[in-house]
Protein backbone atom coordinates (compact mmCIF):
# COMPACT_ATOMS: atom_id res chain seq x y z
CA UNK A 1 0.00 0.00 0.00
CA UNK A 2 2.80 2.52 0.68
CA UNK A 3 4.84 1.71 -2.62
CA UNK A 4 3.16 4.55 -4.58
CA UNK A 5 3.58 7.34 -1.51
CA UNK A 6 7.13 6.23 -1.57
CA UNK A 7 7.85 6.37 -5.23
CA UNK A 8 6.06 10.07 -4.85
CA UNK A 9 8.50 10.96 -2.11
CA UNK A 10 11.77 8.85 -4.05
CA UNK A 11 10.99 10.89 -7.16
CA UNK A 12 10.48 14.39 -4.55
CA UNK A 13 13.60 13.70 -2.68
CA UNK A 14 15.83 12.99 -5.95
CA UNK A 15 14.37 15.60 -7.61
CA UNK A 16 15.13 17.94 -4.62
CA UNK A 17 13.44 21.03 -3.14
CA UNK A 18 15.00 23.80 -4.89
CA UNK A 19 13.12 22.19 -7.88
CA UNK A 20 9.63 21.13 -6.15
CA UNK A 21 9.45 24.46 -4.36
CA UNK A 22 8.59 26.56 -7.44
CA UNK A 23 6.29 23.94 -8.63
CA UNK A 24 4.47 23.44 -5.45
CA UNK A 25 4.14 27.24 -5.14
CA UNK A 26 2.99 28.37 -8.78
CA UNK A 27 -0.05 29.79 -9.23
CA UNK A 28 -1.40 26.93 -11.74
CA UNK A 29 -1.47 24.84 -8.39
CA UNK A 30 -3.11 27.45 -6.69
CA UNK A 31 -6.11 27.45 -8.87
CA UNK A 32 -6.12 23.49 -8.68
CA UNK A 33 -6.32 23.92 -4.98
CA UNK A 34 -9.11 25.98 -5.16
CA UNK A 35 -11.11 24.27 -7.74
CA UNK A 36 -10.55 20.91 -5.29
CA UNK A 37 -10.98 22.10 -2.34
CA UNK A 38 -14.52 23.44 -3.95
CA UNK A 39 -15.45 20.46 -5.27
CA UNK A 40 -14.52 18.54 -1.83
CA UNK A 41 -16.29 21.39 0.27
CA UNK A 42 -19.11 21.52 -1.64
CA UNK A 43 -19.28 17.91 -3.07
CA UNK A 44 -19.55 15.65 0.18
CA UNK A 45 -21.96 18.00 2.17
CA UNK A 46 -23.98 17.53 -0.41
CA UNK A 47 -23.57 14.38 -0.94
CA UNK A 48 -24.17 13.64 2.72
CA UNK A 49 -27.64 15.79 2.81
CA UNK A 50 -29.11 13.45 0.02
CA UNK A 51 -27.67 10.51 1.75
CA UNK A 52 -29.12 11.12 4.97
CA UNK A 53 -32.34 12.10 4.16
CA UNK A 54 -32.65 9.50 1.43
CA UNK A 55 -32.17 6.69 3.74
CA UNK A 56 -34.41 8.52 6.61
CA UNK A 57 -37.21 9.34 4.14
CA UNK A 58 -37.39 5.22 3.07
CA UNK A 59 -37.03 3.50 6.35
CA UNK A 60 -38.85 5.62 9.00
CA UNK A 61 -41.85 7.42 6.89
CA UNK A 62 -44.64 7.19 5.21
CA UNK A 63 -43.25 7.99 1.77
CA UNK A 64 -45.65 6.71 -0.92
CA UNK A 65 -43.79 4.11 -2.68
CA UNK A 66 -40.65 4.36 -0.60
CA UNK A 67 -40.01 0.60 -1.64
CA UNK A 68 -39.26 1.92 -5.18
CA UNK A 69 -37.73 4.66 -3.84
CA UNK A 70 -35.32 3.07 -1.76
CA UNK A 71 -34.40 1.12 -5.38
CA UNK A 72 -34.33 4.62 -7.24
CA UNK A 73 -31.97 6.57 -4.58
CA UNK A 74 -29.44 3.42 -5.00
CA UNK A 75 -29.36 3.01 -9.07
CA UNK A 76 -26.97 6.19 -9.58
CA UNK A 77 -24.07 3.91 -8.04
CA UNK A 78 -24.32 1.36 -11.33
CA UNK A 79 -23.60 4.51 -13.52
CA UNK A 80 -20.08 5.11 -13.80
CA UNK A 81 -19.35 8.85 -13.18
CA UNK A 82 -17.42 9.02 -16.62
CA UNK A 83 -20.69 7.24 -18.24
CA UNK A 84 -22.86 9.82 -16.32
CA UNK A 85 -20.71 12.55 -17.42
CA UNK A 86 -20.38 11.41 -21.09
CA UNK A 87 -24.24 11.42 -21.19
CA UNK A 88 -24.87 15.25 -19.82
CA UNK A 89 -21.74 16.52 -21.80
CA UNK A 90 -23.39 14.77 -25.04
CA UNK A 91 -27.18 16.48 -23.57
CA UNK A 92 -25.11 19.76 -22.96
CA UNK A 93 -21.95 20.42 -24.84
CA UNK A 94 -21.56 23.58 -23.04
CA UNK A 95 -21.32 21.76 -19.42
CA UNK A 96 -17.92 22.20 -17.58
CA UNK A 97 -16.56 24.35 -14.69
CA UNK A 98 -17.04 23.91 -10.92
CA UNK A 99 -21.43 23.47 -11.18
CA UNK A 100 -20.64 21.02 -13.78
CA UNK A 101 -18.12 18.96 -12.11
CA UNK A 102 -20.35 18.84 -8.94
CA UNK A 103 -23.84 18.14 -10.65
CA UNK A 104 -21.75 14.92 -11.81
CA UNK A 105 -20.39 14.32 -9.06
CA UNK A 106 -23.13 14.78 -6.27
CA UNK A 107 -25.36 12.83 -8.90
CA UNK A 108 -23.28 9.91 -9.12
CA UNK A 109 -21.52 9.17 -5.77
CA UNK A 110 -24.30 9.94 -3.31
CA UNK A 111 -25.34 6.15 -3.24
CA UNK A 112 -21.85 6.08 -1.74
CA UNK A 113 -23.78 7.63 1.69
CA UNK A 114 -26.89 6.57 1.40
CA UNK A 115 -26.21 2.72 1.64
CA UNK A 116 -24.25 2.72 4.94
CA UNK A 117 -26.83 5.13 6.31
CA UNK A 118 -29.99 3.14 5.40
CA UNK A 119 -28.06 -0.17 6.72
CA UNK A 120 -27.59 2.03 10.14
CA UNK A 121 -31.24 3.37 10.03
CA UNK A 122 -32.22 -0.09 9.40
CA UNK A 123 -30.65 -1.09 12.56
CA UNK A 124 -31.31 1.37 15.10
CA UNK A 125 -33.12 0.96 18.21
CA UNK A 126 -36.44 2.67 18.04
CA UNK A 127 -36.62 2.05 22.00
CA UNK A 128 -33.80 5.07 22.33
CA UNK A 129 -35.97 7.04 20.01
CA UNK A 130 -39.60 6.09 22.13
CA UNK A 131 -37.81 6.63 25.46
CA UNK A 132 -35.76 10.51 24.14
CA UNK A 133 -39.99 11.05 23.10
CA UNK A 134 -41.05 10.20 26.28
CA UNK A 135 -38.68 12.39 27.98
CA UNK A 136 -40.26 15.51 26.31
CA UNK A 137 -38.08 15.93 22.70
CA UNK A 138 -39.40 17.00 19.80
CA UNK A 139 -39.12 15.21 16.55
CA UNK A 140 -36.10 17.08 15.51
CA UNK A 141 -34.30 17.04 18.69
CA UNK A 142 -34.65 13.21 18.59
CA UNK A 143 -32.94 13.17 14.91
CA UNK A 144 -30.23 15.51 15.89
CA UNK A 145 -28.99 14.14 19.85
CA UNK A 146 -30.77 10.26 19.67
CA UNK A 147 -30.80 9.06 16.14
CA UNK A 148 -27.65 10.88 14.56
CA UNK A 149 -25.02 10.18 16.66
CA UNK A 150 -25.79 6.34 16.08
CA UNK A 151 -24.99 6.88 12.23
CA UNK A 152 -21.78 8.92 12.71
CA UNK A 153 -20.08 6.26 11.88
CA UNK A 154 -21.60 5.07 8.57
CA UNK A 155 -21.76 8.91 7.61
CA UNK A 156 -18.51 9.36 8.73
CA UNK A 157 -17.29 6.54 6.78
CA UNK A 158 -19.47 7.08 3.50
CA UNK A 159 -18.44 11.00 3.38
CA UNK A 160 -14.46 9.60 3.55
CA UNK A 161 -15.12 7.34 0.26
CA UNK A 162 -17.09 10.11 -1.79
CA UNK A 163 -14.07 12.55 -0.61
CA UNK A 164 -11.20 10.30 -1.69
CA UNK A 165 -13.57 9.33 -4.69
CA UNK A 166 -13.58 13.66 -5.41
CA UNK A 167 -9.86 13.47 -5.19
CA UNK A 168 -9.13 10.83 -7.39
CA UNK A 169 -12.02 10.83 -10.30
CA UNK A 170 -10.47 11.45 -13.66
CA UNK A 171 -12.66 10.77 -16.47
CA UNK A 172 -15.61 12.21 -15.55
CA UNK A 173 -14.10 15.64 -14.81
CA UNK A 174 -11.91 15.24 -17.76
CA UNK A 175 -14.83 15.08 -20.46
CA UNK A 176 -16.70 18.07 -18.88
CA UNK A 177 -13.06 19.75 -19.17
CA UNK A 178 -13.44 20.72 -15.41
CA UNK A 179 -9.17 21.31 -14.16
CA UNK A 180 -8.43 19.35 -10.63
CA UNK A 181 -4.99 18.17 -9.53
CA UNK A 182 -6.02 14.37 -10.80
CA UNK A 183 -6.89 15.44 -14.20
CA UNK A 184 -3.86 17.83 -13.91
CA UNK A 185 -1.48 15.10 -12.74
CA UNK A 186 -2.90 12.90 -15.82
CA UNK A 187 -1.90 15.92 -18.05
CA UNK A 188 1.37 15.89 -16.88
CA UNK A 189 2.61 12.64 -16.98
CA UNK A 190 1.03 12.10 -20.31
CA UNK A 191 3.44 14.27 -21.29
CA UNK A 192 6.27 14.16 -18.99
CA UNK A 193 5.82 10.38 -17.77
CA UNK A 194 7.22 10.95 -14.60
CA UNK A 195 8.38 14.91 -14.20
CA UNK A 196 8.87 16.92 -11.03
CA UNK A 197 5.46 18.96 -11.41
CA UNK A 198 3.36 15.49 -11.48
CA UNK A 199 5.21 14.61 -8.41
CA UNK A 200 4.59 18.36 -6.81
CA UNK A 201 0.79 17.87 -7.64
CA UNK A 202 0.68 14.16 -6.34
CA UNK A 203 2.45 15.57 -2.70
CA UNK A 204 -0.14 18.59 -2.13
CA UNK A 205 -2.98 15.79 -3.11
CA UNK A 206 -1.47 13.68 -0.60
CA UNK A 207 -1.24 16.12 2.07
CA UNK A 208 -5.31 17.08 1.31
CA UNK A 209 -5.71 13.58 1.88
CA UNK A 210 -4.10 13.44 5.56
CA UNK A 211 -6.08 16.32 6.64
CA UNK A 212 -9.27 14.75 5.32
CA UNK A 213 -7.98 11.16 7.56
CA UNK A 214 -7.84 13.08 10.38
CA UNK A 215 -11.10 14.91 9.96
CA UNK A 216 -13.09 11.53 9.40
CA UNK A 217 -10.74 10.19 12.69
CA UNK A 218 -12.29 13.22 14.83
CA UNK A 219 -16.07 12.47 13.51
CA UNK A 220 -15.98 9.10 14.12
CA UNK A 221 -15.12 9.62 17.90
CA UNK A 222 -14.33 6.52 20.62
CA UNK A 223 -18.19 5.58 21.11
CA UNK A 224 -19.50 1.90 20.69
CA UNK A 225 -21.97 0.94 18.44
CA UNK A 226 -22.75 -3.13 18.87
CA UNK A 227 -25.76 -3.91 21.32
CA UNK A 228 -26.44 -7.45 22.90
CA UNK A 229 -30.00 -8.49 21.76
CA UNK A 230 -32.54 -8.13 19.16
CA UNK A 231 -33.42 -4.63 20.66
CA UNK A 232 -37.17 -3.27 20.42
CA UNK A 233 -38.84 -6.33 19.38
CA UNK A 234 -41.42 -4.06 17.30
CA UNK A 235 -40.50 -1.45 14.48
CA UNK A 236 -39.77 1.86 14.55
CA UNK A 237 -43.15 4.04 14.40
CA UNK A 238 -42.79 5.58 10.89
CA UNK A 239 -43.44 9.41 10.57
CA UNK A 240 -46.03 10.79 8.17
CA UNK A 241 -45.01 13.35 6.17
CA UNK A 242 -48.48 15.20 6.07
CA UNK A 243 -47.98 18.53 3.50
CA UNK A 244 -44.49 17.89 2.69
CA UNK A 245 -45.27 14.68 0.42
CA UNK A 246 -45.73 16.27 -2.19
CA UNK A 247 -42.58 18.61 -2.27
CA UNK A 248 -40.55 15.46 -0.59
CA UNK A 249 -42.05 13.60 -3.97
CA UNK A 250 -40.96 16.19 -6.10
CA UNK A 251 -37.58 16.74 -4.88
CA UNK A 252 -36.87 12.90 -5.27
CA UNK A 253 -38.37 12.86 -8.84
CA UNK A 254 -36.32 15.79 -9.55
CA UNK A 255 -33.01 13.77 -8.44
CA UNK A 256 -34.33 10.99 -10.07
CA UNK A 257 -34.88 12.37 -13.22
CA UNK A 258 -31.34 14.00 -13.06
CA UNK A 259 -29.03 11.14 -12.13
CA UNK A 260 -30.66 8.56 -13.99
CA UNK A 261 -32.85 9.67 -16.93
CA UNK A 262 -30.81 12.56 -18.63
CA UNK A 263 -27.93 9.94 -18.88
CA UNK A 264 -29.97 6.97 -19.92
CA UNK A 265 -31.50 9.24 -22.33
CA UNK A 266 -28.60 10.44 -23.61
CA UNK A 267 -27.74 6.70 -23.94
CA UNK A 268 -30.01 5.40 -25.64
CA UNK A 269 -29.92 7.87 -27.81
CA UNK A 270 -26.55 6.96 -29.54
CA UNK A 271 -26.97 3.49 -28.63
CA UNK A 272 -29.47 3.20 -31.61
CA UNK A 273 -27.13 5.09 -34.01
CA UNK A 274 -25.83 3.51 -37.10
CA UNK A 275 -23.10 0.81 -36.24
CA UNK A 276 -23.10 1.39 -32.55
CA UNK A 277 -23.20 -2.68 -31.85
CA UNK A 278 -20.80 -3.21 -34.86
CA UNK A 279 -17.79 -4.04 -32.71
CA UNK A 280 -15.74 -7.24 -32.15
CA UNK A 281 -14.39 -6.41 -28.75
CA UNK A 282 -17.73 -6.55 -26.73
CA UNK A 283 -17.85 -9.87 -25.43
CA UNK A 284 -14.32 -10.42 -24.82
CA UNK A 285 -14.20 -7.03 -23.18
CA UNK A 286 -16.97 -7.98 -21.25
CA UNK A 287 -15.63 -10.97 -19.93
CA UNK A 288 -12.38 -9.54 -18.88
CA UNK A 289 -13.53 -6.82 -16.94
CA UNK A 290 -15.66 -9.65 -14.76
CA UNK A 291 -12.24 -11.81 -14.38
CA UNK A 292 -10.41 -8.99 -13.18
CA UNK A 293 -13.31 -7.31 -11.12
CA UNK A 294 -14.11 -10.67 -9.14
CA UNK A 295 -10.10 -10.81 -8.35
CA UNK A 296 -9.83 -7.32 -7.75
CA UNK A 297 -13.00 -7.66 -5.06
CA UNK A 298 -11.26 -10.84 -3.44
CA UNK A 299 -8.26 -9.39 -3.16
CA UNK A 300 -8.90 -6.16 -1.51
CA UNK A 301 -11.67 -8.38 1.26
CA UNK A 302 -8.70 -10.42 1.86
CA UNK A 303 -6.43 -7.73 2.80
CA UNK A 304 -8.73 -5.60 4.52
CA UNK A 305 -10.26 -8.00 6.93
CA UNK A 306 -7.56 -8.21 9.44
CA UNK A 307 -7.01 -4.52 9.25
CA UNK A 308 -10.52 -3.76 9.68
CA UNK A 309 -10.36 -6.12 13.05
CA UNK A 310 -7.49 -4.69 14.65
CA UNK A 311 -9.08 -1.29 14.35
CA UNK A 312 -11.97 -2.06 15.59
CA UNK A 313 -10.76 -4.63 18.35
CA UNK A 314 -7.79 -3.30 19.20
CA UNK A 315 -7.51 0.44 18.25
CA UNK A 316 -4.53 2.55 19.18
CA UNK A 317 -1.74 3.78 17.21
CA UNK A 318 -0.76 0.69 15.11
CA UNK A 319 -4.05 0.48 14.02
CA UNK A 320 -4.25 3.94 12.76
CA UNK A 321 -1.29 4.39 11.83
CA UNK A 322 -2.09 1.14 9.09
CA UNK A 323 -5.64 2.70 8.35
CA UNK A 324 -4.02 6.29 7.59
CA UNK A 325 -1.46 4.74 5.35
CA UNK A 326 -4.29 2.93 3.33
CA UNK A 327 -6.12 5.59 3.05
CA UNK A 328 -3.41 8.24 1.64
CA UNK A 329 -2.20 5.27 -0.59
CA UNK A 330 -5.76 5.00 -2.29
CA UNK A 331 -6.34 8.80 -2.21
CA UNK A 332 -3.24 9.23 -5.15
CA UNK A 333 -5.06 9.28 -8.70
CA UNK A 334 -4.65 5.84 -10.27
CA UNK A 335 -1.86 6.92 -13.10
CA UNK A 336 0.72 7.52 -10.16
CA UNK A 337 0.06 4.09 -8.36
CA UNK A 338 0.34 2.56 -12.00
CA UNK A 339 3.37 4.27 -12.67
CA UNK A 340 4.43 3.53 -9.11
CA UNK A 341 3.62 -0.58 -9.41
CA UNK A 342 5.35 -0.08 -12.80
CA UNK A 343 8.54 1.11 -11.53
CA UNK A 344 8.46 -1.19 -9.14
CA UNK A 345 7.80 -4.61 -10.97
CA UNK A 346 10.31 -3.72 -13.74
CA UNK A 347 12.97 -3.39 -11.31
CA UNK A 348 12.16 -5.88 -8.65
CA UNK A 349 9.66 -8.68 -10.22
CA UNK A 350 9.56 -8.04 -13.94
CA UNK A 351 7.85 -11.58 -14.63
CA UNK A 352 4.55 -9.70 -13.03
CA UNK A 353 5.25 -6.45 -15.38
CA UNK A 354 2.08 -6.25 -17.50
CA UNK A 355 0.23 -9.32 -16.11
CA UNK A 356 -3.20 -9.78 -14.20
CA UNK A 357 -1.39 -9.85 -10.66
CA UNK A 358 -0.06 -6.23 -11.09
CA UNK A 359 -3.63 -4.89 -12.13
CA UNK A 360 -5.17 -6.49 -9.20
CA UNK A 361 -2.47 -4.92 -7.31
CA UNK A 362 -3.34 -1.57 -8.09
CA UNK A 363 -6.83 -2.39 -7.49
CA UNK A 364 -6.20 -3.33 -4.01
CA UNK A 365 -4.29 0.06 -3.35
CA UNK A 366 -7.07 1.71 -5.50
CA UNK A 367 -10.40 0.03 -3.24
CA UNK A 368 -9.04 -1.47 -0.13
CA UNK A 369 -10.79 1.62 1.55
CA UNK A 370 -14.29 0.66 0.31
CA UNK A 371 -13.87 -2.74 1.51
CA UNK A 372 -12.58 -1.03 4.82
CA UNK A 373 -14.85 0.95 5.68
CA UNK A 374 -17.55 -1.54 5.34
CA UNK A 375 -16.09 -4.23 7.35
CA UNK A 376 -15.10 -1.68 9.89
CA UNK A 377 -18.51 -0.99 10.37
CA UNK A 378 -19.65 -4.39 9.99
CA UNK A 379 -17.84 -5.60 12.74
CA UNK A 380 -18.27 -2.62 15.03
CA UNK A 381 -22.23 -3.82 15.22
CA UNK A 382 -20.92 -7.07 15.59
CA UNK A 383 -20.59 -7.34 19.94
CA UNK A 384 -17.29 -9.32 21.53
CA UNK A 385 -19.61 -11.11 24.01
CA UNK A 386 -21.03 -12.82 22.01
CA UNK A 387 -17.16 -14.26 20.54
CA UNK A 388 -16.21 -14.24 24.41
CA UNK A 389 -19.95 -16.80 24.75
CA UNK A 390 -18.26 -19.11 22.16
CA UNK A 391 -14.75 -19.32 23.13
CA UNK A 392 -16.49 -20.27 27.09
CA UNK A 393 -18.48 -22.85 25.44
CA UNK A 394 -15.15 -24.79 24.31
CA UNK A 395 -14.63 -22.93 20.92
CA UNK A 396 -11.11 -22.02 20.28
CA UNK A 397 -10.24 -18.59 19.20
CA UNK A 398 -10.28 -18.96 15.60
CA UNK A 399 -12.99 -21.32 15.61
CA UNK A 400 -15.39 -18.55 17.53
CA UNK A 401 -13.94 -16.22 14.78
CA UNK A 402 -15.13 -18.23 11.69
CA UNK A 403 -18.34 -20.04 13.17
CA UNK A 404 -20.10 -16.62 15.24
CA UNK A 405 -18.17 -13.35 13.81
CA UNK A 406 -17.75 -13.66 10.28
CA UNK A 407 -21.23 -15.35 9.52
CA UNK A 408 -22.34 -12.10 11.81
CA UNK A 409 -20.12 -9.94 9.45
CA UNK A 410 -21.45 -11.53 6.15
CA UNK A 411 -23.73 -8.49 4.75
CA UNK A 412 -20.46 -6.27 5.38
CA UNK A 413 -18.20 -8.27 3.76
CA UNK A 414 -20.52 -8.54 0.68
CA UNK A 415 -21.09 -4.94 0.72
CA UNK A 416 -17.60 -4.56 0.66
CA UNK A 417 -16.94 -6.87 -2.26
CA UNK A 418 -19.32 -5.69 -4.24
CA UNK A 419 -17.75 -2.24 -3.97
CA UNK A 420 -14.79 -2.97 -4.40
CA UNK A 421 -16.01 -5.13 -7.96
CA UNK A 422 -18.00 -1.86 -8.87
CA UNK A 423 -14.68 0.09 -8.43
CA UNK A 424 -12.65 -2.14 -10.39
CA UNK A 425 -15.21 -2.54 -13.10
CA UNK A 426 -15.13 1.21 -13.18
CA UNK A 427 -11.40 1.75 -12.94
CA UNK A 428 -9.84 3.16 -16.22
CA UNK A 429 -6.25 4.78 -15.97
CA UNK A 430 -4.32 2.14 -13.95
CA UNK A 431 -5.72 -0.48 -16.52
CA UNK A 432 -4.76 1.29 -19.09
CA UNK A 433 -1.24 1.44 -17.62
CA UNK A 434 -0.92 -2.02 -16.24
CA UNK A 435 -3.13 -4.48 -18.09
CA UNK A 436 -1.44 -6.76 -20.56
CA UNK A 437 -0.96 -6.12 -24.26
CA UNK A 438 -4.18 -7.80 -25.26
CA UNK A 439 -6.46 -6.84 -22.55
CA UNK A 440 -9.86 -4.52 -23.13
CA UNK A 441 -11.86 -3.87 -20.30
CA UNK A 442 -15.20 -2.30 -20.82
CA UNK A 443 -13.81 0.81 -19.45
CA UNK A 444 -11.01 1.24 -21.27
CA UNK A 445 -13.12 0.63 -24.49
CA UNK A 446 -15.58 3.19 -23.48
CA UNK A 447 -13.12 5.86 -22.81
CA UNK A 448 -11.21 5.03 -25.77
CA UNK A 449 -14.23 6.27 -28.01
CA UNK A 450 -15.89 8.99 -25.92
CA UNK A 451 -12.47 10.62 -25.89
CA UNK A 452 -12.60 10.57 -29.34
CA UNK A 453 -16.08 12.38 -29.43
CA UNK A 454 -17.32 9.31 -31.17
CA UNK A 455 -20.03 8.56 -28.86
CA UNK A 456 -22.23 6.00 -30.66
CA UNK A 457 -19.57 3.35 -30.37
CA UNK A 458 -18.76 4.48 -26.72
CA UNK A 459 -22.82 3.86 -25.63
CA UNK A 460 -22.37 -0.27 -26.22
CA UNK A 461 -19.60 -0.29 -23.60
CA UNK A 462 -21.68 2.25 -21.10
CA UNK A 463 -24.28 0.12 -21.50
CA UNK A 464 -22.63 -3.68 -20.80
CA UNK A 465 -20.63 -1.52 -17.86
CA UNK A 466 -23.72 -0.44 -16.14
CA UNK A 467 -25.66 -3.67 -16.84
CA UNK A 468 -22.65 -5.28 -14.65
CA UNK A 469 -22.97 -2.92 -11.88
CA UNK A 470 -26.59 -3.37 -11.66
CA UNK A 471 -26.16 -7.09 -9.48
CA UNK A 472 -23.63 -5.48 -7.20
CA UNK A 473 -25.55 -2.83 -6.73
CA UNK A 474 -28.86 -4.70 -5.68
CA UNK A 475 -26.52 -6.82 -3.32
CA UNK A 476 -25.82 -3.79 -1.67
CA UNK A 477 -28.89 -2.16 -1.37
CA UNK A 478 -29.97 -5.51 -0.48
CA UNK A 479 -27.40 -6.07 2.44
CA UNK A 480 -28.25 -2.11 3.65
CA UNK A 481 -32.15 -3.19 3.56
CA UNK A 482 -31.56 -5.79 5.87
CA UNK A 483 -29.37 -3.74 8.49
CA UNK A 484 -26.01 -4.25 10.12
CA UNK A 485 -26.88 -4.96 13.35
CA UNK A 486 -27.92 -8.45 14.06
């Protein structure tokens, strides 16, 4: 995880200060900062909002049709931002700038929030609720000092993906020509491979990074959030909405419409063009990107689970210290962890150099936070008695492990996966970097044309990509339906 922070601080330190020190203090990277910093400031409150009040609208109201809405509210995550953006940029050539880049973004990486937080809301307590009610607190005052502190920690974690997720997107800010330091960083190594101001832009994104770790650190606070039981054996008493239905109705419609139909639309529309489905490399696209998404997801659970179970059983400085370093590993954009695993494997293990065990590689460094964060929370709601009731009952300690925690973890660890796949089906620059001679992914395919403005054979590709984020999509919304707790 730390090889591509330290081939960003090798190439820094060779390179020297009196070199980086310009570079780092241009005013090109000023402007970068700002237009990040924007997107990041404005991008995951916003993203939380919908999140929040997504999840609480479906689970604990009478929303008319909230069972399709819950489905609606999770679809935007099986659009790939770069497909989402390629479908407003072809309904609006003149989109771009800062509103453009976060209309994409908020639009497509929401879902990101919403699914932790309806898993949490699913899993609440409504005694804590009835008893805070019976005290004398309003309906508000319950929300804000009863029922949110019990989902800092799935907000907390969600708003940490859809940050690192601001900091790292590529494509989709690329085709609405909207300048941050990934798409800068692409720019320059495109055409200086590996040159100092890459390197300068990959340290400030870096450093954005640690400060957004230890924000997310401070929000997620020392409280616990297992219980022992079942809880309230009834549900919680859902809240009628009364004369906000209708604007709560429109609001969603409105999002709706915007994350979902203006890119299908736009879709379809070239999908039907003249020679769209007159390509060889569908199939065989299609069946690489599965091959490499299923490893990628394995991979990244694999690695993930025993970090995820020393942080949560045994937190203290190791433990952080290991989470941190995943974290600012996976927040570089995906061309310097290519060009980092490249450097690497051609000087220490060239026989992997261009194979599938580098690409999964960089999709471990690229994911292993998605994965993280949901087994972290996953085993939080998971309570040590009932391991410590196992292991007193003659189970030895791995046997308590596999036979009462991880069947207790299962939804997180398949919410996890099936992030992680979704990433990896998604992921475009490191693939392009790393994957052997012959490989197409659908990705890589898709980006190949709508870089070339020739969206009608692009829309194929969109279309197979999102059809194979649809499954883990439904397990996830599935898995957050059900709740955490158990």
């Amino acid at each position: 995880m730390l090889v591509p922070v330290g081939f960003v601080v090798f190439v820094a330190v060779d390179v020297g200060w009196d070199v980086l020190g310009p570079l780092v203090f241009r005013p090109k990277i000023g402007e970068l900062l700002v237009n990040t910093l924007l997107l990041v400031g404005c991008g995951v409150p916003l993203c939380t909002v919908i999140g929040v009040a997504g999840a609480w609208l479906v689970e604990r109201t009478h929303l008319p049709g909230r069972s399709v809405w819950a489905i609606l509210l999770a679809a935007p995550l099986a659009v790939p931002a770069f497909v989402s953006s390629y479908g407003w940029v072809s309904a609006v050539p003149s989109l771009g700038g800062l509103d453009g880049g976060l209309l994409v973004a908020v639009l497509s990486y929401y879902p990101l929030v919403y699914l932790p937080v309806l898993a949490a809301v699913r899993g609440l307590d409504p005694a804590l609720e009835e008893s805070a009610r019976s005290l004398g607190l309003g309906g508000w005052a319950v929300f804000l000092r009863v029922v949110l502190p019990q989902l800092r920690l799935a907000i907390a974690g969600g708003a940490l993906i859809v940050a690192l997720h601001l900091l790292s997107e590529y494509g989709a800010f690329a085709l609405i020509r909207f300048d941050t330091f990934t798409t800068a960083i692409v720019n320059q190594y495109q055409s200086t491979f590996a040159g100092p101001a890459a390197n300068a832009l990959g340290i400030v994104l870096a450093s954005i990074c640690f400060v957004l770790l230890i924000a997310e650190a401070s929000m997620r606070g020392r409280g616990r959030y297992a219980r022992v039981g079942s809880g309230a054996p009834r549900p919680a008493v859902r809240i009628r909405l009364g004369a906000w239905t209708a604007p709560v109705l429109a609001v969603l419609a409105a999002l709706a419409i915007l994350s979902l139909v203006v890119p299908g639309m736009s879709l379809l529309h070239w999908l039907v063009q003249p020679g769209a489905w007159d390509q060889r490399d569908l199939l065989p696209a299609f069946a690489q990107t599965i091959g490499l998404s299923v490893g990628g997801a394995v991979a990244a659970t694999l690695v993930a689970l025993p970090v995820a179970w020393l942080g949560v059983r045994f937190p203290g400085r190791l433990a952080r210290g290991l989470e941190a370093a995943m974290y600012v590993a996976s927040s570089l954009p995906s061309i310097i962890i290519a060009l980092a695993l490249v450097t690497v494997s051609l000087r220490l293990l060239p026989a992997v150099y261009q194979t599938p065990v580098t690409v999964i590689a960089a999709y471990v460094v690229i994911f292993l936070p998605r994965a993280l964060v949901s087994l972290r929370a996953g085993l939080a709601q998971v309570p040590v008695h009932v391991e410590e009731a196992a292991r007193s009952l003659g189970r030895t300690p791995l046997a308590a492990k596999l036979q009462v925690t991880l069947p207790l973890m299962a939804p997180a660890i398949g919410a996890g996966a099936a992030l992680v796949a979704l990433g990896c089906a998604n992921e475009l620059t490191a693939t392009l970097l790393l994957a052997p001679s012959r490989t197409r992914t659908l990705a890589t395919q898709f980006w190949s044309a709508s870089s070339s403005v020739d969206y009608a054979r692009a829309a194929p590709f969109g279309l197979l990509l999102i059809a194979l984020s649809i499954p883990a999509v439904a397990i996830l919304l599935a898995n957050a339906r059900k709740g955490t707790t158990r």
